[in-house]
ModelCIF file with pLDDT and N, C-alpha, C, O atoms, coordinates in Angstrom:
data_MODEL
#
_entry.id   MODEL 
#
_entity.id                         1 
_entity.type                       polymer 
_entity.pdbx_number_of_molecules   1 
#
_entity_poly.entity_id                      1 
_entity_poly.type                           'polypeptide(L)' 
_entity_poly.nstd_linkage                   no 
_entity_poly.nstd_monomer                   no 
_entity_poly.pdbx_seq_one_letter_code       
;(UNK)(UNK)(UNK)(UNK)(UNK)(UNK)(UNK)(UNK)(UNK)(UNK)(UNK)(UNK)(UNK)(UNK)(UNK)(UNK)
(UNK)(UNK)(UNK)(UNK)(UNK)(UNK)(UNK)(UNK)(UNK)(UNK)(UNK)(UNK)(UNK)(UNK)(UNK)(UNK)
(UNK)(UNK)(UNK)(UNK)(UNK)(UNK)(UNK)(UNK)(UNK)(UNK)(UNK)(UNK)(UNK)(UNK)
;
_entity_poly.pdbx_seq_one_letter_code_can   XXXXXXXXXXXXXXXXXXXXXXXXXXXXXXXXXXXXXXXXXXXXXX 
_entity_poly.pdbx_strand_id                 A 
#
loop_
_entity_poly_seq.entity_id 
_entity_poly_seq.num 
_entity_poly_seq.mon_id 
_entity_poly_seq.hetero 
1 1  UNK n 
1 2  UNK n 
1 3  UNK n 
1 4  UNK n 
1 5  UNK n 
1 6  UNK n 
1 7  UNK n 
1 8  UNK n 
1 9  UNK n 
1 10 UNK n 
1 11 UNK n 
1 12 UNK n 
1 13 UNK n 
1 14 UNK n 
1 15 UNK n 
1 16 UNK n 
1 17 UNK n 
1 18 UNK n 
1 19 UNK n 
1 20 UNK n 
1 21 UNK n 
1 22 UNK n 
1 23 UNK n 
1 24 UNK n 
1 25 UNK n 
1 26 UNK n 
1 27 UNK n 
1 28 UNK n 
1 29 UNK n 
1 30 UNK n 
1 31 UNK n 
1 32 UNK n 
1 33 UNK n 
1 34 UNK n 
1 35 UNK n 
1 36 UNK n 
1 37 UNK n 
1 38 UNK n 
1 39 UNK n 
1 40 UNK n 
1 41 UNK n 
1 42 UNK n 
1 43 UNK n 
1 44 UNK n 
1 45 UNK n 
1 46 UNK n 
#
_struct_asym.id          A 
_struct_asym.entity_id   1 
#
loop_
_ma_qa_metric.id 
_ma_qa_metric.mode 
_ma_qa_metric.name 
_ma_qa_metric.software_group_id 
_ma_qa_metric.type 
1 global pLDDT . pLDDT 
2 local  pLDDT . pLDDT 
#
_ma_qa_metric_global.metric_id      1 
_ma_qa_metric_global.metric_value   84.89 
_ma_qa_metric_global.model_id       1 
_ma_qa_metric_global.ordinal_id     1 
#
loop_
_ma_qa_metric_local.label_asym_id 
_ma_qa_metric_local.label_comp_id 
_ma_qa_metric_local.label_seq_id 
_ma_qa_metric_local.metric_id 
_ma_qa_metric_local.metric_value 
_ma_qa_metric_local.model_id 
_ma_qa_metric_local.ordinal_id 
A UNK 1  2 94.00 1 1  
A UNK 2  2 93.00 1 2  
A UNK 3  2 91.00 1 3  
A UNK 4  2 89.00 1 4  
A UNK 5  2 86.00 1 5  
A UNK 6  2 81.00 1 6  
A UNK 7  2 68.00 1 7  
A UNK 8  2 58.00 1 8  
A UNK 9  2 54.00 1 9  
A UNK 10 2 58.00 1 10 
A UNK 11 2 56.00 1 11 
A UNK 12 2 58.00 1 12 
A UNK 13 2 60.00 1 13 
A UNK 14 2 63.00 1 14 
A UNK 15 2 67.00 1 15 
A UNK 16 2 76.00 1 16 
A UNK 17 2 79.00 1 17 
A UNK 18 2 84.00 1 18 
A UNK 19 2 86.00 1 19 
A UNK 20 2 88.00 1 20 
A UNK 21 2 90.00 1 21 
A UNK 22 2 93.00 1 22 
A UNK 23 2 92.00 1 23 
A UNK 24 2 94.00 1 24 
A UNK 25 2 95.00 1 25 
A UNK 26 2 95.00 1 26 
A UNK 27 2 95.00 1 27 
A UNK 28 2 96.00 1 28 
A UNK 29 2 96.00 1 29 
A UNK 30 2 95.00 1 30 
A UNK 31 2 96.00 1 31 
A UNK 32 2 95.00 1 32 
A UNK 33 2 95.00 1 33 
A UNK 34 2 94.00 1 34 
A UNK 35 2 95.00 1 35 
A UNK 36 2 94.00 1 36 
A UNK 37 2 94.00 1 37 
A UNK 38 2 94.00 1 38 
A UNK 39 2 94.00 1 39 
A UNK 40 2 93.00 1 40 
A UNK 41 2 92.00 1 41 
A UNK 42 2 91.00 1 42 
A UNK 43 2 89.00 1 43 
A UNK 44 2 88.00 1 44 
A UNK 45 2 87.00 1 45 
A UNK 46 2 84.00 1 46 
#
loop_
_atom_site.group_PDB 
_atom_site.id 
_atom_site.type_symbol 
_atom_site.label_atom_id 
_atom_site.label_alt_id 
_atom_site.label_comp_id 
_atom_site.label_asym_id 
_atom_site.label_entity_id 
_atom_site.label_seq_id 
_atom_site.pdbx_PDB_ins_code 
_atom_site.Cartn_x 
_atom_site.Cartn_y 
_atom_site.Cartn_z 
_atom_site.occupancy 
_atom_site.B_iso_or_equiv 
_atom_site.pdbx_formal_charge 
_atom_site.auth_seq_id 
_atom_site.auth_comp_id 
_atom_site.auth_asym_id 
_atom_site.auth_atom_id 
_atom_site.pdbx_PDB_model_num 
ATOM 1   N N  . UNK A 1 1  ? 138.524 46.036 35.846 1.00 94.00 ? 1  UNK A N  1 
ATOM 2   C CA . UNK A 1 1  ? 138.935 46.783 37.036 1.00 94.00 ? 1  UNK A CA 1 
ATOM 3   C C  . UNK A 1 1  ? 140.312 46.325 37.494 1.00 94.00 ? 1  UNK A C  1 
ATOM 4   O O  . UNK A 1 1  ? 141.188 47.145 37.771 1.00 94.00 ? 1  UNK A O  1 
ATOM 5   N N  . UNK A 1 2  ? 140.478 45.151 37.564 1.00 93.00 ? 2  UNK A N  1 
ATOM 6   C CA . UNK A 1 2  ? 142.020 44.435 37.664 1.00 93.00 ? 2  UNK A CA 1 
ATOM 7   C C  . UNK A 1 2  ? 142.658 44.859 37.002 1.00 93.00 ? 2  UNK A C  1 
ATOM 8   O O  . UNK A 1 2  ? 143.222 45.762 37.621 1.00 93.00 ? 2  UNK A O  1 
ATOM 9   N N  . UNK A 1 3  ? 143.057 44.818 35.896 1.00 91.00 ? 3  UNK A N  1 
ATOM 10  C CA . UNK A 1 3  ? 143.856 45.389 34.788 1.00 91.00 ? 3  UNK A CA 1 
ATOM 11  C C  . UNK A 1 3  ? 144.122 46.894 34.934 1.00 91.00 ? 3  UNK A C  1 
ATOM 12  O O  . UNK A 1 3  ? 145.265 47.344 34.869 1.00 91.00 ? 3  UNK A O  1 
ATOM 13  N N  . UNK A 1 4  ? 142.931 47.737 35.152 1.00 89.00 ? 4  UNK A N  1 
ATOM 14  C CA . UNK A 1 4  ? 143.201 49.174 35.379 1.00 89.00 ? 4  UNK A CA 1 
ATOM 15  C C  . UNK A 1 4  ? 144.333 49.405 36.665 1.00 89.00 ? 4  UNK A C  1 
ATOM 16  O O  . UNK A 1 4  ? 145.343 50.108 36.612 1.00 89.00 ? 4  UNK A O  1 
ATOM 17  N N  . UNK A 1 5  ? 143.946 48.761 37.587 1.00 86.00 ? 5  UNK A N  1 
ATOM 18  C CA . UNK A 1 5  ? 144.697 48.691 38.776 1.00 86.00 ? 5  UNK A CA 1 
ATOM 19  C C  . UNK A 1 5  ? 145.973 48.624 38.945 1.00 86.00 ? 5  UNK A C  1 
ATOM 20  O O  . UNK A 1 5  ? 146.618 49.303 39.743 1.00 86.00 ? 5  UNK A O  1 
ATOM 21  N N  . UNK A 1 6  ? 146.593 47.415 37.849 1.00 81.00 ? 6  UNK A N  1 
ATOM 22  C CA . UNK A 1 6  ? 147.876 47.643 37.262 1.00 81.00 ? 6  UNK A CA 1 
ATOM 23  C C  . UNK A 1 6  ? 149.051 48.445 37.539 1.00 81.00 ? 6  UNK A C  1 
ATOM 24  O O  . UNK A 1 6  ? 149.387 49.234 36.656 1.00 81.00 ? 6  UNK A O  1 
ATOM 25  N N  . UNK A 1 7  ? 149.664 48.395 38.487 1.00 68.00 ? 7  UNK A N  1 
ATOM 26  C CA . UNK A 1 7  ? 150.772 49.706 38.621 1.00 68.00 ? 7  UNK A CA 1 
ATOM 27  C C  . UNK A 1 7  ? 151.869 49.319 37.582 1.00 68.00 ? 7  UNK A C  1 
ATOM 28  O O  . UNK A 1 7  ? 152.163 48.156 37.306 1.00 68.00 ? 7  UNK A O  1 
ATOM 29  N N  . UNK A 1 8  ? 152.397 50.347 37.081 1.00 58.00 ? 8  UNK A N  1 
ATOM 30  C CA . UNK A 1 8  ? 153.538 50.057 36.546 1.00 58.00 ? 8  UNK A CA 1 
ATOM 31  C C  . UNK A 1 8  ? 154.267 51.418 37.001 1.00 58.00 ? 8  UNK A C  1 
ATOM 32  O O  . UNK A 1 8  ? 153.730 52.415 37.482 1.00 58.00 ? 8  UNK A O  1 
ATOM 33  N N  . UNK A 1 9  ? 155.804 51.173 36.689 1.00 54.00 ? 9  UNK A N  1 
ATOM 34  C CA . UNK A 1 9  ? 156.533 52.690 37.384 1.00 54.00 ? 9  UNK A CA 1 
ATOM 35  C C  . UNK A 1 9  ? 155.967 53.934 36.612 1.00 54.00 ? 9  UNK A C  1 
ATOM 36  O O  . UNK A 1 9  ? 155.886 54.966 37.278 1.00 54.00 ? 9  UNK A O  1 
ATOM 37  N N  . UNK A 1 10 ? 155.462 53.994 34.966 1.00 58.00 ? 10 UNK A N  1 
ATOM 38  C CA . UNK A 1 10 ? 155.242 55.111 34.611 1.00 58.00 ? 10 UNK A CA 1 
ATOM 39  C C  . UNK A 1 10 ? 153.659 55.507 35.637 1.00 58.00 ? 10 UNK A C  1 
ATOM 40  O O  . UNK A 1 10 ? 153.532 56.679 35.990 1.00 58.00 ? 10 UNK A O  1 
ATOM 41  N N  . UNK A 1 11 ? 152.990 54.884 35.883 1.00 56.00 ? 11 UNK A N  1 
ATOM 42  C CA . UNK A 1 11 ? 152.249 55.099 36.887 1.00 56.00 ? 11 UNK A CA 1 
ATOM 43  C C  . UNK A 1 11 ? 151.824 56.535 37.919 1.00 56.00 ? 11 UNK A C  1 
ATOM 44  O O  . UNK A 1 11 ? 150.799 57.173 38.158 1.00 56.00 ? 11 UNK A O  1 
ATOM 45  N N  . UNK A 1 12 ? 153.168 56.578 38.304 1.00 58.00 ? 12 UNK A N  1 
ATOM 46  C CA . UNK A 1 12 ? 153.706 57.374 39.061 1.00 58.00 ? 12 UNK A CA 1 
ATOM 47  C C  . UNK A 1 12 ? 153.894 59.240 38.110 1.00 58.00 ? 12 UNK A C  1 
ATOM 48  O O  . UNK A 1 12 ? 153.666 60.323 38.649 1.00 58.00 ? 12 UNK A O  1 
ATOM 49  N N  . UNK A 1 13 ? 154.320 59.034 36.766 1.00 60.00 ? 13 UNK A N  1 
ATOM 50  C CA . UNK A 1 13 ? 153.745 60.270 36.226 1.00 60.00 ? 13 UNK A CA 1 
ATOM 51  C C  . UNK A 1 13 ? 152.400 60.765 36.493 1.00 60.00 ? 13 UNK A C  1 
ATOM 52  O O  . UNK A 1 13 ? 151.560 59.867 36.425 1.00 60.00 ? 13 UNK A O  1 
ATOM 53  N N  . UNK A 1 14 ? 151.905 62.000 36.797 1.00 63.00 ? 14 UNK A N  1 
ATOM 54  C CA . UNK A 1 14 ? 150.705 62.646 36.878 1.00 63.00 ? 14 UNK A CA 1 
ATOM 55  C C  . UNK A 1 14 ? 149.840 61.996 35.708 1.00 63.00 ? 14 UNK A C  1 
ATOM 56  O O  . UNK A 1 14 ? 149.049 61.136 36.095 1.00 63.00 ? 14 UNK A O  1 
ATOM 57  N N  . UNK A 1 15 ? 149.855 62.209 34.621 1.00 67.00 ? 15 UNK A N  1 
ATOM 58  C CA . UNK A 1 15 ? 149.196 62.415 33.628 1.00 67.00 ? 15 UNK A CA 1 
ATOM 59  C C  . UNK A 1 15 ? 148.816 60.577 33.188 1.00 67.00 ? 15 UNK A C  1 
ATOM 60  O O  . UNK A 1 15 ? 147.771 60.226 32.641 1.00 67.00 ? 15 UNK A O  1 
ATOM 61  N N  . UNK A 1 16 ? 150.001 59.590 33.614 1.00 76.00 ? 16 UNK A N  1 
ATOM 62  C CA . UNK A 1 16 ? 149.112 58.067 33.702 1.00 76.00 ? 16 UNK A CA 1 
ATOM 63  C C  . UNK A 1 16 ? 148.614 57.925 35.013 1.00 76.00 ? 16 UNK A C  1 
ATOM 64  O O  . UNK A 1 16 ? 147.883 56.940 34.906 1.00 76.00 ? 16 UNK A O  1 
ATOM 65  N N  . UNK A 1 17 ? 148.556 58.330 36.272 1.00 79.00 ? 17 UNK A N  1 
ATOM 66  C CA . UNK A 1 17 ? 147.969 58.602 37.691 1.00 79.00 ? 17 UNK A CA 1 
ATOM 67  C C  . UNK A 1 17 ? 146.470 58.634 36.754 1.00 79.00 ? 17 UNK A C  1 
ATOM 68  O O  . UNK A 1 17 ? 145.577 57.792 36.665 1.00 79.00 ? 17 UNK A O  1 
ATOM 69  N N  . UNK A 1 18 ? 146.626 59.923 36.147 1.00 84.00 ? 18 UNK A N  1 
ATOM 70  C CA . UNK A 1 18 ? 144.941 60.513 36.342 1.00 84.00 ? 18 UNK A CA 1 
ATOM 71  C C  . UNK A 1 18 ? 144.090 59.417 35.024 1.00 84.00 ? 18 UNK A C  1 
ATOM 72  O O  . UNK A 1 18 ? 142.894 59.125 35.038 1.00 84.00 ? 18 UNK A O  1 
ATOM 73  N N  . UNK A 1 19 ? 145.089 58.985 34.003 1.00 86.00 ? 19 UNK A N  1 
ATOM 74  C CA . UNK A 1 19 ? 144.375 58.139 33.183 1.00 86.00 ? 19 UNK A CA 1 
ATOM 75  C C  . UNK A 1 19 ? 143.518 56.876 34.043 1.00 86.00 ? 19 UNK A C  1 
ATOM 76  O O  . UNK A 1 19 ? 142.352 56.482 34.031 1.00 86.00 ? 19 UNK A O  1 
ATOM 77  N N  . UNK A 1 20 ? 144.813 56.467 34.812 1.00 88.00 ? 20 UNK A N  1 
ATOM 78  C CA . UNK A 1 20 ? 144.358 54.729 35.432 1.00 88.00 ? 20 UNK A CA 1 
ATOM 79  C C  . UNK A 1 20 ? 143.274 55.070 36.296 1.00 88.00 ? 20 UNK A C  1 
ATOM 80  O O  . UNK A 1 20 ? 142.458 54.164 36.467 1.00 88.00 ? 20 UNK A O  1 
ATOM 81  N N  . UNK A 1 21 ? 143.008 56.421 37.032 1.00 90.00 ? 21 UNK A N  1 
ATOM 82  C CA . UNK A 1 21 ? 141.778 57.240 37.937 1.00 90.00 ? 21 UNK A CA 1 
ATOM 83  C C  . UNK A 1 21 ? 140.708 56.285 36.986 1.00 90.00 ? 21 UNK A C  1 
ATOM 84  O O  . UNK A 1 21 ? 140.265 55.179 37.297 1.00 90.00 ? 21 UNK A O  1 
ATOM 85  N N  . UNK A 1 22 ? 140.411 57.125 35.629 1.00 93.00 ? 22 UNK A N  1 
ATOM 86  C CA . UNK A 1 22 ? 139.724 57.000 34.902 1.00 93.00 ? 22 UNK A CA 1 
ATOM 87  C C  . UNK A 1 22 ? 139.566 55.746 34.196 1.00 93.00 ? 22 UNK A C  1 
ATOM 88  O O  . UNK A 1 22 ? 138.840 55.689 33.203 1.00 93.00 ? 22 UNK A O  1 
ATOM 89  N N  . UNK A 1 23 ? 139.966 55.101 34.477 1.00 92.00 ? 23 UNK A N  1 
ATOM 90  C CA . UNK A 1 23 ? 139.936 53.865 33.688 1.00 92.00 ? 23 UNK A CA 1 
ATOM 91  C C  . UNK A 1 23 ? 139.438 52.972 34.882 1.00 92.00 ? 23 UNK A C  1 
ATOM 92  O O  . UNK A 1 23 ? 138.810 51.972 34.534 1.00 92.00 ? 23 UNK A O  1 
ATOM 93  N N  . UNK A 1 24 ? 139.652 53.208 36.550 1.00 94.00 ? 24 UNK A N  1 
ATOM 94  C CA . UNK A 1 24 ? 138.910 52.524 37.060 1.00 94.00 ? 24 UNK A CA 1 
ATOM 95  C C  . UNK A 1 24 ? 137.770 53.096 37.947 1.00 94.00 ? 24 UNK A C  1 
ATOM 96  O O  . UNK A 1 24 ? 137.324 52.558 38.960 1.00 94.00 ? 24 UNK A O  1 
ATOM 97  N N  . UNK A 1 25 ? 137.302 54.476 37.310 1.00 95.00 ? 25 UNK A N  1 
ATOM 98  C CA . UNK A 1 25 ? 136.164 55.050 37.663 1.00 95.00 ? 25 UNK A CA 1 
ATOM 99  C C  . UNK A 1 25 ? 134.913 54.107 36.480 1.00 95.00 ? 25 UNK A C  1 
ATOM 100 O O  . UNK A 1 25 ? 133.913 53.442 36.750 1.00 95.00 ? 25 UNK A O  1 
ATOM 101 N N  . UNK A 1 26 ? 135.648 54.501 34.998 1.00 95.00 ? 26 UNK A N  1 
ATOM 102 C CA . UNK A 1 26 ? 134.637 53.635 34.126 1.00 95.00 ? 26 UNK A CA 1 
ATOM 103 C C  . UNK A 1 26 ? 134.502 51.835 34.694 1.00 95.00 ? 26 UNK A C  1 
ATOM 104 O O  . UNK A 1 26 ? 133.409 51.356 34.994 1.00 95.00 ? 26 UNK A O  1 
ATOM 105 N N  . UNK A 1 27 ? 135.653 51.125 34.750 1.00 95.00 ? 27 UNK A N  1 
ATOM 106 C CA . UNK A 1 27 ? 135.560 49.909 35.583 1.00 95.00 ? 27 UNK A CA 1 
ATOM 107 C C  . UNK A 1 27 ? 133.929 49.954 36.199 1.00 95.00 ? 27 UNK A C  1 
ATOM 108 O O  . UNK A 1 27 ? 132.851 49.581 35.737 1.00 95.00 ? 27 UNK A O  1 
ATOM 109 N N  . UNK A 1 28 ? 134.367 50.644 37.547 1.00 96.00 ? 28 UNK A N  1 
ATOM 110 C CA . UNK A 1 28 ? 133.475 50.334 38.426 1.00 96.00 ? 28 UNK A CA 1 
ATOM 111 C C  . UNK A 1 28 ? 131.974 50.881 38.261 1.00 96.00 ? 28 UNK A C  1 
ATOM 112 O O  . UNK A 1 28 ? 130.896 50.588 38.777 1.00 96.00 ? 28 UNK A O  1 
ATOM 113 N N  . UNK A 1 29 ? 132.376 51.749 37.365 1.00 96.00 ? 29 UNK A N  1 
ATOM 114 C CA . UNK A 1 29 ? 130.781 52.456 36.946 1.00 96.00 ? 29 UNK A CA 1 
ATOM 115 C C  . UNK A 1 29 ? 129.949 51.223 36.410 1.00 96.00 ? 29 UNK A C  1 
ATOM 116 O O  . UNK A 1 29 ? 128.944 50.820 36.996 1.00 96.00 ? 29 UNK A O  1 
ATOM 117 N N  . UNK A 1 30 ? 130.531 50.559 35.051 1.00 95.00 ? 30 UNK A N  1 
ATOM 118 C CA . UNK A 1 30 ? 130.298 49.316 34.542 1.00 95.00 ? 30 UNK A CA 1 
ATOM 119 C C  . UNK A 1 30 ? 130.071 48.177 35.070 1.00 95.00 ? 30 UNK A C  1 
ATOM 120 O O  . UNK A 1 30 ? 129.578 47.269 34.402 1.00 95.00 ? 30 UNK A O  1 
ATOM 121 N N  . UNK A 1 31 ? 130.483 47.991 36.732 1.00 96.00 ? 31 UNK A N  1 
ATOM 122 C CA . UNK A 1 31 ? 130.417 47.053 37.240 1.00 96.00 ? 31 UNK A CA 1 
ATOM 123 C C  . UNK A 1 31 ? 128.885 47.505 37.688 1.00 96.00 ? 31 UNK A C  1 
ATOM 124 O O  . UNK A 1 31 ? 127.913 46.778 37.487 1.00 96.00 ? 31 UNK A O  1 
ATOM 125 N N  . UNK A 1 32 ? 128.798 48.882 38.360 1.00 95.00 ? 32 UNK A N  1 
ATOM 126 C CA . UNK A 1 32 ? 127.354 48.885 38.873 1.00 95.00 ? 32 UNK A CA 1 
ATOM 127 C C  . UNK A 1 32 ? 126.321 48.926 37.598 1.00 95.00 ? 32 UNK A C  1 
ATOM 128 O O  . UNK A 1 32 ? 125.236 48.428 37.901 1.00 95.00 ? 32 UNK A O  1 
ATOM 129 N N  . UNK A 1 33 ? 126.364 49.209 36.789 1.00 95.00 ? 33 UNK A N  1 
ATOM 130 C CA . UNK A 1 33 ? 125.675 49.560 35.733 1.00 95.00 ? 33 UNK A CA 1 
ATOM 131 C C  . UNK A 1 33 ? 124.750 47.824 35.499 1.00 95.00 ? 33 UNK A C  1 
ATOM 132 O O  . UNK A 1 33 ? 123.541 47.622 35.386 1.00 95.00 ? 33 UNK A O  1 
ATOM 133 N N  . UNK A 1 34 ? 126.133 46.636 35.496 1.00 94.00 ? 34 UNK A N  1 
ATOM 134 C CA . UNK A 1 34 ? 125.481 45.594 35.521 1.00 94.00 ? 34 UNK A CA 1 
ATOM 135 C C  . UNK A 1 34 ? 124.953 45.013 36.373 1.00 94.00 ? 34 UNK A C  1 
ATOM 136 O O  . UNK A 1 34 ? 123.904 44.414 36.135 1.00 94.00 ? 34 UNK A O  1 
ATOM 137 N N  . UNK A 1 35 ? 125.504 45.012 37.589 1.00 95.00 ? 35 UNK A N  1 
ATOM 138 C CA . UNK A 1 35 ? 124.833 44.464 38.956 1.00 95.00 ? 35 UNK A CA 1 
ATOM 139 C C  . UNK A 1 35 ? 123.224 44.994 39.147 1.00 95.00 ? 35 UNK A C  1 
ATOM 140 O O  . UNK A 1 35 ? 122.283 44.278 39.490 1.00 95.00 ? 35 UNK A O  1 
ATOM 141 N N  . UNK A 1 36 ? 123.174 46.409 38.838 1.00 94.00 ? 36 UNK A N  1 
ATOM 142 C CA . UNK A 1 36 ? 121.369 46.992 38.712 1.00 94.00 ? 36 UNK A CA 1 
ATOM 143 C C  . UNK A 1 36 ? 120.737 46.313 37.546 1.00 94.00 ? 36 UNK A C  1 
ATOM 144 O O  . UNK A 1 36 ? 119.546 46.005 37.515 1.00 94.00 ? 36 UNK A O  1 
ATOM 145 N N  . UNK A 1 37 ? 121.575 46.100 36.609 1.00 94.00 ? 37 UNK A N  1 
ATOM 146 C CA . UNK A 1 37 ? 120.781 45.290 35.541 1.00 94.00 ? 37 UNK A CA 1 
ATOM 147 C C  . UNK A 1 37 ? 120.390 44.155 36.176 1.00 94.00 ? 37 UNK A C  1 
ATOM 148 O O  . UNK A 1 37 ? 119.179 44.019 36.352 1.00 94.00 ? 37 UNK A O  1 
ATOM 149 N N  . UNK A 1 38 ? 121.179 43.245 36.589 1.00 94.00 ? 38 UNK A N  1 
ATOM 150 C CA . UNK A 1 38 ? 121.255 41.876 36.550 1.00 94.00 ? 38 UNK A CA 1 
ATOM 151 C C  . UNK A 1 38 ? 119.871 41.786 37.951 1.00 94.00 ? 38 UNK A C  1 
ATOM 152 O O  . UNK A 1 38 ? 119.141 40.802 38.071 1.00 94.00 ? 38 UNK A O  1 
ATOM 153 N N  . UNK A 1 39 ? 119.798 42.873 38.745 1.00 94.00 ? 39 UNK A N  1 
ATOM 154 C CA . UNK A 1 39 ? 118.690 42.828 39.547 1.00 94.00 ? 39 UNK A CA 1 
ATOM 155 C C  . UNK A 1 39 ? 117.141 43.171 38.744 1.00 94.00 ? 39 UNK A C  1 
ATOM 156 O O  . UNK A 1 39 ? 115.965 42.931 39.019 1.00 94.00 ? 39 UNK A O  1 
ATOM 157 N N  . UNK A 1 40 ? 117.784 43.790 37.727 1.00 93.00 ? 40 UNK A N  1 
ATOM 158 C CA . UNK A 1 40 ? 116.210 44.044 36.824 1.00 93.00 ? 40 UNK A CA 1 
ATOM 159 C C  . UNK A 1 40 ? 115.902 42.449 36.484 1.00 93.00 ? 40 UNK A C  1 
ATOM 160 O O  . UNK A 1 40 ? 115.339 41.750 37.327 1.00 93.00 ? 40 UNK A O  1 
ATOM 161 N N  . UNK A 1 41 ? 116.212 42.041 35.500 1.00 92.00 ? 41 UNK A N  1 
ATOM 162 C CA . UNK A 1 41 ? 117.043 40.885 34.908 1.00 92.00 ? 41 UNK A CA 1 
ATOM 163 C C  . UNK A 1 41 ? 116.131 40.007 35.835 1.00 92.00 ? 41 UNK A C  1 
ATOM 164 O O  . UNK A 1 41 ? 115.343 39.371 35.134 1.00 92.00 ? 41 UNK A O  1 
ATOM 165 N N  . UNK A 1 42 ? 115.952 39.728 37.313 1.00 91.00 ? 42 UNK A N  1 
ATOM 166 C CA . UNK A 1 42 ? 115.523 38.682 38.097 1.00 91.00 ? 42 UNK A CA 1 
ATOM 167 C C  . UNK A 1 42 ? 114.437 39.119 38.424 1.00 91.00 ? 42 UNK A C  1 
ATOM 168 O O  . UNK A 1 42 ? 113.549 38.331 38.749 1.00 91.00 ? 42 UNK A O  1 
ATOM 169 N N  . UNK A 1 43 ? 114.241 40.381 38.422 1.00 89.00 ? 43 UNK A N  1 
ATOM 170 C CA . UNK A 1 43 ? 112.564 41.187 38.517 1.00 89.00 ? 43 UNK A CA 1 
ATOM 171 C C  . UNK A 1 43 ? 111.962 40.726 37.812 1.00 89.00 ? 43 UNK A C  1 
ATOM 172 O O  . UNK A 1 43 ? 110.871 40.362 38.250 1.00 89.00 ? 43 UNK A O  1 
ATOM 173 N N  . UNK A 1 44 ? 112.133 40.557 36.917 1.00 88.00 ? 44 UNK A N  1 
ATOM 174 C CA . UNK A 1 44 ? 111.411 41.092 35.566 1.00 88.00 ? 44 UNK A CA 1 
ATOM 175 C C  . UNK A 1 44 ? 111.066 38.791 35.485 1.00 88.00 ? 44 UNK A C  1 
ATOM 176 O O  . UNK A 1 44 ? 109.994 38.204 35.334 1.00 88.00 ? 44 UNK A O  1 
ATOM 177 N N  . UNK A 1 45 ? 112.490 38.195 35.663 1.00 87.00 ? 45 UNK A N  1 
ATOM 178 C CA . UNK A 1 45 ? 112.003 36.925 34.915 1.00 87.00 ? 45 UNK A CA 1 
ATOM 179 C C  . UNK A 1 45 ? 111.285 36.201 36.393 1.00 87.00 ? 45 UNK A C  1 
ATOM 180 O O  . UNK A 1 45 ? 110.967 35.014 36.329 1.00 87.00 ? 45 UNK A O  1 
ATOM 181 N N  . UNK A 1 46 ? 111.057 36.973 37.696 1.00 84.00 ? 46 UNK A N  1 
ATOM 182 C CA . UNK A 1 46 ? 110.280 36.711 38.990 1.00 84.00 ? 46 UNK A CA 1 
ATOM 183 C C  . UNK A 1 46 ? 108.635 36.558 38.367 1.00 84.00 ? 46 UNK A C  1 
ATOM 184 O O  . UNK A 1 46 ? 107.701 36.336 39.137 1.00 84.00 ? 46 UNK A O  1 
#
């Protein structure tokens, strides 16, 4: 997610705008994806 965040001046073109969107939509998707795991994860070894 850090890394996506990244500005650089090409940035500012539309077309890397909407990439870095996407690159920290997947980020954060991935972040929740594990955090629900990691709550299974303590269910499960409860």
């Amino acid at each position: 997610l850090k890394d996506a965040e990244v500005v650089t001046k090409e940035m500012y073109l539309e077309e890397h705008f909407f990439y870095r969107k996407v690159q920290i939509a997947d980020a954060l998707t991935d972040m929740l994806y594990l955090a629900l795991g990691s709550i299974d994860i303590r269910e499960s070894i409860m």
